[in-house]
Protein backbone atom coordinates (compact mmCIF):
# COMPACT_ATOMS: atom_id res chain seq x y z
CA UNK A 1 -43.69 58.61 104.97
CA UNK A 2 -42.36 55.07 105.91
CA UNK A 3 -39.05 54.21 103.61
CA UNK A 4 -38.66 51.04 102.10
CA UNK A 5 -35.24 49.18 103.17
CA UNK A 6 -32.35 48.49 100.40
CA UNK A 7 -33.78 44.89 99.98
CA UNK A 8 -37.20 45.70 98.87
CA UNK A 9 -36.37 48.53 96.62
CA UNK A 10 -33.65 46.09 95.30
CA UNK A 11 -36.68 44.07 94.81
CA UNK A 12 -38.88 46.02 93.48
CA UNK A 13 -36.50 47.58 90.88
CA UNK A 14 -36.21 44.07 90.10
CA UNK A 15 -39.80 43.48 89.78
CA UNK A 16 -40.06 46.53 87.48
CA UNK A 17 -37.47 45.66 85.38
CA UNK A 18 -39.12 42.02 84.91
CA UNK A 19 -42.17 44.42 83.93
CA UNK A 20 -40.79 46.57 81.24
CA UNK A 21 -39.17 43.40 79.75
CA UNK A 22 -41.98 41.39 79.11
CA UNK A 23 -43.89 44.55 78.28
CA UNK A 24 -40.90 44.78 75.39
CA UNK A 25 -41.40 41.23 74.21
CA UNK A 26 -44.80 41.46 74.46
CA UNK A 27 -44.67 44.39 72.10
CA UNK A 28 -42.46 42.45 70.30
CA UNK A 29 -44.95 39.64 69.70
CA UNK A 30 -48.11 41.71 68.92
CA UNK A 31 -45.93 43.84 65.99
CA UNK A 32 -44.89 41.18 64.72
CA UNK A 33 -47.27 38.77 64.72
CA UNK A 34 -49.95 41.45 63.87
CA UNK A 35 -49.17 42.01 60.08
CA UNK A 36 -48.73 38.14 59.32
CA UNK A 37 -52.76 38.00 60.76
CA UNK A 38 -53.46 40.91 58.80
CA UNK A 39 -51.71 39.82 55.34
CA UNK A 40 -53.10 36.15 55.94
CA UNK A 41 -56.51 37.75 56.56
CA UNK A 42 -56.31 39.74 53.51
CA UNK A 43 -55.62 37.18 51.20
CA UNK A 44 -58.28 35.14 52.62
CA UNK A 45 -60.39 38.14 51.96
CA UNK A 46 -59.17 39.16 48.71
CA UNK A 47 -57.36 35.53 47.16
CA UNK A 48 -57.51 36.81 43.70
CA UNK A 49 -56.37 40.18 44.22
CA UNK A 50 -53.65 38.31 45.94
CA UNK A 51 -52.67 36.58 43.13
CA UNK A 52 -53.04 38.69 40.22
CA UNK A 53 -50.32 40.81 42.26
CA UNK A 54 -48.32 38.39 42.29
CA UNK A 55 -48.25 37.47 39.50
CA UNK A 56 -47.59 41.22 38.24
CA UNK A 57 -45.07 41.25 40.34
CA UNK A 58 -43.32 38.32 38.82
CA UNK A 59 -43.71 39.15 35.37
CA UNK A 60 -42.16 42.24 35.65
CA UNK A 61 -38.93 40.28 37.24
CA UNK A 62 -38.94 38.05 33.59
CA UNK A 63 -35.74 38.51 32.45
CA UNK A 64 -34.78 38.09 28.39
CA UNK A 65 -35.42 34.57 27.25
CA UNK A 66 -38.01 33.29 29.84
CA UNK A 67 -40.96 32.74 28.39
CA UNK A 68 -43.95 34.50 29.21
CA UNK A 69 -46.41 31.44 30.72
CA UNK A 70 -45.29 28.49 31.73
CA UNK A 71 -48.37 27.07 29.84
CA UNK A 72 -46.86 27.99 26.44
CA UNK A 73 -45.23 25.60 24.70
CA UNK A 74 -41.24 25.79 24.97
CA UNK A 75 -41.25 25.21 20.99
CA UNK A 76 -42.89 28.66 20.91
CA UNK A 77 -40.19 31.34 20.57
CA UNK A 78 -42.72 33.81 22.64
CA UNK A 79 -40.61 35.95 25.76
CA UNK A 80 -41.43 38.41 28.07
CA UNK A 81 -38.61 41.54 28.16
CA UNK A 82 -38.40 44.07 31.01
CA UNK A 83 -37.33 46.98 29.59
CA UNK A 84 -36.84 50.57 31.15
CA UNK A 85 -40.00 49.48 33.61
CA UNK A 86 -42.40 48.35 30.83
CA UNK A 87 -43.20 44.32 30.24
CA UNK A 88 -42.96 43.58 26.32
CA UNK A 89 -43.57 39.89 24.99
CA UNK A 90 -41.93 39.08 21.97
CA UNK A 91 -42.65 36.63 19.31
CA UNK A 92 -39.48 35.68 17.26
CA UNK A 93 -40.84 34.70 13.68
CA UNK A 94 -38.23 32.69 11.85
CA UNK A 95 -39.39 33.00 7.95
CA UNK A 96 -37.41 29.82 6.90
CA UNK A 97 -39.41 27.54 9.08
CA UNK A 98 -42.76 29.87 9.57
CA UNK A 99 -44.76 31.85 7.71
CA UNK A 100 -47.03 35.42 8.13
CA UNK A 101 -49.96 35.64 6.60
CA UNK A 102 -52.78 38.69 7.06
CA UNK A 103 -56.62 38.88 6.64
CA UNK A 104 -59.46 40.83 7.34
CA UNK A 105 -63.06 40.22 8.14
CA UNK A 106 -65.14 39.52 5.04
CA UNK A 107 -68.41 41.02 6.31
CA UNK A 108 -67.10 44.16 7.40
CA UNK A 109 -67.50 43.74 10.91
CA UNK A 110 -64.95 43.32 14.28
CA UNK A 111 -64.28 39.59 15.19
CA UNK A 112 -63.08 37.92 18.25
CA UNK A 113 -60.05 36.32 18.09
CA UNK A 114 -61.37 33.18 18.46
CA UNK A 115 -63.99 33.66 15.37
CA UNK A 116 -60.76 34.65 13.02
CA UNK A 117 -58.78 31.16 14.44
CA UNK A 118 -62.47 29.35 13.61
CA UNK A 119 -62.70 30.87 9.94
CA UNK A 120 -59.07 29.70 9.23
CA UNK A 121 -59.34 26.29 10.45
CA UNK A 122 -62.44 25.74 8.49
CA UNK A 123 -60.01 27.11 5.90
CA UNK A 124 -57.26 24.46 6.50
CA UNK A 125 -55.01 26.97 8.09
CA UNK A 126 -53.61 26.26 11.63
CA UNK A 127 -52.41 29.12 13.37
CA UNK A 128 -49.73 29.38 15.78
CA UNK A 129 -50.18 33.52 17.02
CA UNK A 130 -52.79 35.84 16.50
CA UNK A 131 -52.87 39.23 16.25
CA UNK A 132 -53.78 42.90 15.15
CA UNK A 133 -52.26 44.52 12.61
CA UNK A 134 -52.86 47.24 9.93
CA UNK A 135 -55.15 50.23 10.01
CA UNK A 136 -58.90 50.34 9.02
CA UNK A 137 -61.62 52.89 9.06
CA UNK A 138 -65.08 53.52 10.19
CA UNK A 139 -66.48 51.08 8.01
CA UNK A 140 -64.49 48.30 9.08
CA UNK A 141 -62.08 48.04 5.93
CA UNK A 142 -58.89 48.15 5.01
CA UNK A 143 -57.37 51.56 4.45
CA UNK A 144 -54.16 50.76 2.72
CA UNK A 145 -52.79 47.97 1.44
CA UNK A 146 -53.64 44.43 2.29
CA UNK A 147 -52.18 41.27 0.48
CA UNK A 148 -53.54 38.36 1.82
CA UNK A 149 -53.53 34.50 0.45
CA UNK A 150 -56.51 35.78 -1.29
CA UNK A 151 -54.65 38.50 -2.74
CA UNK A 152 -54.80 42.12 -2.84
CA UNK A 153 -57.72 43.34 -0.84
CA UNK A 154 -56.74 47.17 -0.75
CA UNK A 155 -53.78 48.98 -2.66
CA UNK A 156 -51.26 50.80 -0.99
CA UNK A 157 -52.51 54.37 0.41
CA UNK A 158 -49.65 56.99 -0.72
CA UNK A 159 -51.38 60.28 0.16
CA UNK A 160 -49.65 62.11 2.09
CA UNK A 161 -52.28 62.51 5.02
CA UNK A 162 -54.70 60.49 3.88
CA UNK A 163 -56.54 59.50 6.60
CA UNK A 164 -56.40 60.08 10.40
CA UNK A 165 -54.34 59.07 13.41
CA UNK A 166 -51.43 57.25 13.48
CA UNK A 167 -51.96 56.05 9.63
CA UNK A 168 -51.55 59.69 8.26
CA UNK A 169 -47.94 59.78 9.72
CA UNK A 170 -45.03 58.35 8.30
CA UNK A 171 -47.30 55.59 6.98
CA UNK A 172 -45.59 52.31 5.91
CA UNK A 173 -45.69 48.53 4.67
CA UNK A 174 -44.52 46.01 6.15
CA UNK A 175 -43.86 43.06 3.90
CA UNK A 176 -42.36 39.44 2.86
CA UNK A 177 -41.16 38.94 -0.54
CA UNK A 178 -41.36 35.25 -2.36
CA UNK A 179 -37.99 34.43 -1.35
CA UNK A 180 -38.73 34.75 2.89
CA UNK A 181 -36.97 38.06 3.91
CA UNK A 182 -39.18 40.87 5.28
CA UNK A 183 -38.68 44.56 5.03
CA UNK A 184 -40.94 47.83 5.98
CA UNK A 185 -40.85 50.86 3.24
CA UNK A 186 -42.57 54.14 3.31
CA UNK A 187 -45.94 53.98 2.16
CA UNK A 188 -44.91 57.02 -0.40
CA UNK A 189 -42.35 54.42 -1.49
CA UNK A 190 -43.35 50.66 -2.25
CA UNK A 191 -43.72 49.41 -5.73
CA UNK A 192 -45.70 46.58 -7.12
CA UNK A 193 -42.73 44.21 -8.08
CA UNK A 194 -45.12 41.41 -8.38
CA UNK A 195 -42.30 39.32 -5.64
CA UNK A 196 -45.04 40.41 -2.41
CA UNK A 197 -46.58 37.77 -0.53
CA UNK A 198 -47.69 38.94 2.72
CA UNK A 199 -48.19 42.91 3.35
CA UNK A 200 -49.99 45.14 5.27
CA UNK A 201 -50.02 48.90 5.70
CA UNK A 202 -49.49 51.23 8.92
CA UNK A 203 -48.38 54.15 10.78
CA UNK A 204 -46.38 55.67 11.90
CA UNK A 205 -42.73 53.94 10.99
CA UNK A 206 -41.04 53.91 14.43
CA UNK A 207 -37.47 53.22 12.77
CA UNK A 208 -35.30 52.83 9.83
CA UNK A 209 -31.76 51.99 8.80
CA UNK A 210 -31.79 51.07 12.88
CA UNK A 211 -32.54 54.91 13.72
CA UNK A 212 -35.99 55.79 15.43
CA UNK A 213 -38.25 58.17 14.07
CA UNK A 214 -36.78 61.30 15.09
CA UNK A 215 -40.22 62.81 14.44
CA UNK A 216 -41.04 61.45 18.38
CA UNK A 217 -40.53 63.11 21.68
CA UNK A 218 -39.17 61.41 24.33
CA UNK A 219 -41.70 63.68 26.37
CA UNK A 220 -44.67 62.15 24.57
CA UNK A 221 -47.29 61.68 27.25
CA UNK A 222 -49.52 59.88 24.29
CA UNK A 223 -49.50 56.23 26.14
CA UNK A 224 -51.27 53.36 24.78
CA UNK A 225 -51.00 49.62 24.98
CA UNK A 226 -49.12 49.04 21.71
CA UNK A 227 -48.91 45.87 18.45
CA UNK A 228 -46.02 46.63 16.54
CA UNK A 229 -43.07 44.38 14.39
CA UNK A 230 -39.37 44.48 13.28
CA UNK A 231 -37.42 43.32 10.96
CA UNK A 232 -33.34 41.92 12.51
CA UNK A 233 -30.71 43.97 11.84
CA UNK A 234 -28.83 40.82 11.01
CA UNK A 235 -31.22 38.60 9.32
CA UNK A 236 -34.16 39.69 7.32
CA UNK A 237 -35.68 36.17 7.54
CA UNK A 238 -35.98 37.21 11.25
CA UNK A 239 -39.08 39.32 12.52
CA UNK A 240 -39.52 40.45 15.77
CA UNK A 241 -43.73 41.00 17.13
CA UNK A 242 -44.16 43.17 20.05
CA UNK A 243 -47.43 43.42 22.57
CA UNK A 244 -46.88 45.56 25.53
CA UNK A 245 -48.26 44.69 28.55
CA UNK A 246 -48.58 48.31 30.17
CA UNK A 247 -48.96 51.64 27.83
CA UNK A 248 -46.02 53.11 26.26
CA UNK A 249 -45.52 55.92 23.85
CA UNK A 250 -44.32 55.65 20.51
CA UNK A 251 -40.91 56.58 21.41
CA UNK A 252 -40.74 53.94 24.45
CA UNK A 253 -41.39 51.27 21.57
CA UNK A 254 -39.20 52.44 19.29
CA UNK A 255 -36.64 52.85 21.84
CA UNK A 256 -37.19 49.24 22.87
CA UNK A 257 -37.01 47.95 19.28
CA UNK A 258 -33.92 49.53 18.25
CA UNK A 259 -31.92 49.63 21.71
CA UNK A 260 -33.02 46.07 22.74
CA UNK A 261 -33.97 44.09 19.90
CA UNK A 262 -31.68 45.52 17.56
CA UNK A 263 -34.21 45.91 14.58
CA UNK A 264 -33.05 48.01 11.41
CA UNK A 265 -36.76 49.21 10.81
CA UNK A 266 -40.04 48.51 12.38
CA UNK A 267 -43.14 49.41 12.13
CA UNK A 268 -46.18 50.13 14.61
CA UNK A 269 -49.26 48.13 14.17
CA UNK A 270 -51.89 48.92 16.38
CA UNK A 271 -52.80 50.97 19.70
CA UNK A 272 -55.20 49.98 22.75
CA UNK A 273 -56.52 46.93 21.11
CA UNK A 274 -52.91 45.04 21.64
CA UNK A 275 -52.91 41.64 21.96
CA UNK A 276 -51.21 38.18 21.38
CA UNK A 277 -53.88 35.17 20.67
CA UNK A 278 -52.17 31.79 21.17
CA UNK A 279 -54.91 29.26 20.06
CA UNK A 280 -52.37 25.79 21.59
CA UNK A 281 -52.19 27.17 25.02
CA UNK A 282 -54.26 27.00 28.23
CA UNK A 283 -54.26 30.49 29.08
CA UNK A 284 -54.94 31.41 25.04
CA UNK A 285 -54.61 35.43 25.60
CA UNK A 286 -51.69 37.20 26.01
CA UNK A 287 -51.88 40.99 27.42
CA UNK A 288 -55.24 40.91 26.33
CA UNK A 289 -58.88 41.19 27.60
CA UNK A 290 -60.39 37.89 25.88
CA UNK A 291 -63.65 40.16 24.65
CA UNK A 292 -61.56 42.40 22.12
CA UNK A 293 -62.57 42.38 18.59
CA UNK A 294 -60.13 43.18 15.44
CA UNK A 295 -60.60 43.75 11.87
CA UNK A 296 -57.61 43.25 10.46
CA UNK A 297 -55.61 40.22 12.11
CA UNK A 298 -51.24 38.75 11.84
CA UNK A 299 -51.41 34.97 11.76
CA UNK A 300 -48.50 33.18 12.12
CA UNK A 301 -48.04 29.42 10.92
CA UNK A 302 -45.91 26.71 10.23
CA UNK A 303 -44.52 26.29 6.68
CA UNK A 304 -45.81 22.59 5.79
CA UNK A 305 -49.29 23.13 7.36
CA UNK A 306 -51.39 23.97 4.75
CA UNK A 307 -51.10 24.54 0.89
CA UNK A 308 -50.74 28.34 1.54
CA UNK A 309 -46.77 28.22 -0.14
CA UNK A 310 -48.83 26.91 -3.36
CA UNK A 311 -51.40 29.79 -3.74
CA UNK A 312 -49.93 32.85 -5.54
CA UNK A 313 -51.41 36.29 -4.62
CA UNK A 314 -53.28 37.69 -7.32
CA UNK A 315 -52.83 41.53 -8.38
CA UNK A 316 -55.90 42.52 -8.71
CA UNK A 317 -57.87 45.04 -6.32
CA UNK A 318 -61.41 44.28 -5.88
CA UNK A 319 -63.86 46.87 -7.25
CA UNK A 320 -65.67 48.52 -4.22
């Protein structure tokens, strides 16, 4: 075998050498350049998916006080709260400057959300939020009480178990008297004192006297896109309106209510059919698939707006 002189295997360790290293950048280059094709490819492919990520992603960064679209208007005290990895927006309702009214479908049937804002501005009402609230039954009523600027549509359902689901446990009213503070009493509890403007009745209570319902398990696995509202600890003239974004269990909410928003009692609303409705803005649905239907809707307006501060509920229940 012939050997090669100190030169040439100087030279070709050299070469070699040269080899291996370009190999290694060329490695280099193809790893790394490789994923940014791929990831540019894929949202080529797949620009919505893309985005809708993204923009998941983002809203679950939201930190207390940002507000949830940028296409809401910055009047609108509407927020978006991370809390203990679930996405809540919040609607602060300030009774000395706004107002909470609640109605239900005359016909008996489910409405879209835009078909309840249509009704009210044919009405003279313009609404700033909207959305579901109170607890109804197969026939598309009411199944406890219901004040509305008509007046009473249902009484108050004090029975204990009357009903089914959520309404048949630890069922409560939330309310607003005539002189703008809000409170939520056990259904067992409330009393005509002729002072109620605004009420509706639900289930279960998820706190009182700022304590949540020890009746829940923080090992619930009963998860459901959730409506619910608060009263401030501090200010009854403040009420807080929840929508979560991803399903949570009763205790989750309450947990968030009392632990975040500091409420001294709240109330849960409604389950899977969650949604906030904001008629003003571009992107009107909030947390919502636009084709959901409700029965019996939260509107919030501005005091000033229409002549609802002159109409005075009536007491009466309408024979059925």
């Amino acid at each position: 075998m012939q050997r090669m002189g100190r030169s040439a295997v100087k030279t070709m360790s050299a070469t070699n050498t040269g080899k291996r290293a370009n190999r290694q950048v060329g490695f280099c280059l193809l790893f790394g350049f490789l994923p940014a094709v791929l990831a540019a490819g894929f949202a080529f492919l797949y620009p919505f998916e893309s985005f809708a990520s993204a923009h998941k992603q983002a809203a679950s960064g939201t930190m207390p006080g940002e507000t949830c679209s940028s296409s809401l208007d910055r009047s609108l005290s509407l927020r978006c709260i991370s809390f203990q990895g679930h996405l809540y927006a919040v609607m602060d309702i300030h009774l000395q400057s706004q107002e909470i009214i609640f109605t239900t479908s005359d016909d008996a049937k489910r409405e879209t959300f835009p078909m309840v804002v249509s009704k009210l501005l044919r009405a003279g009402i313009k609404p700033v939020l909207v959305t579901n609230a109170g607890i109804y039954g197969m026939d598309n009523r009411p199944l406890g009480l219901l004040i509305s600027p008509k007046g009473k549509v249902h009484d108050v359902n004090a029975t204990a178990g009357a009903g089914s689901g959520n309404f048949a446990w630890d069922s409560a009213v939330f309310q607003i008297s005539d002189d703008g503070t809000a409170s939520i009493v056990p259904a067992r509890s409330w009393q005509d004192s002729g002072r109620t403007v605004a009420a509706t009745q639900s289930g279960p209570q998820l706190a009182s006297l700022g304590k949540i319902n020890p009746g829940f398990q923080a090992q619930s696995k009963w998860s459901f896109s959730r409506t619910a509202v608060g009263v401030d600890q501090s200010n009854r003239k403040l009420v807080h309106l929840i929508v979560s974004r991803e399903t949570v269990t009763l205790f989750e909410l309450a947990t968030f209510m009392v632990n975040e928003l500091h409420c001294s009692e709240a109330l849960h609303l409604d389950g899977d059919l969650s949604a906030f409705y904001v008629p003003a803005a571009p992107e009107k649905f909030l947390f919502s698939d636009p084709g959901e239907r409700i029965v019996t809707a939260l509107i919030i307006i501005e005091k000033g707006t229409s002549d609802l501060e002159k109409r005075k509920p009536s007491k009466s229940v309408p024979k059925r």
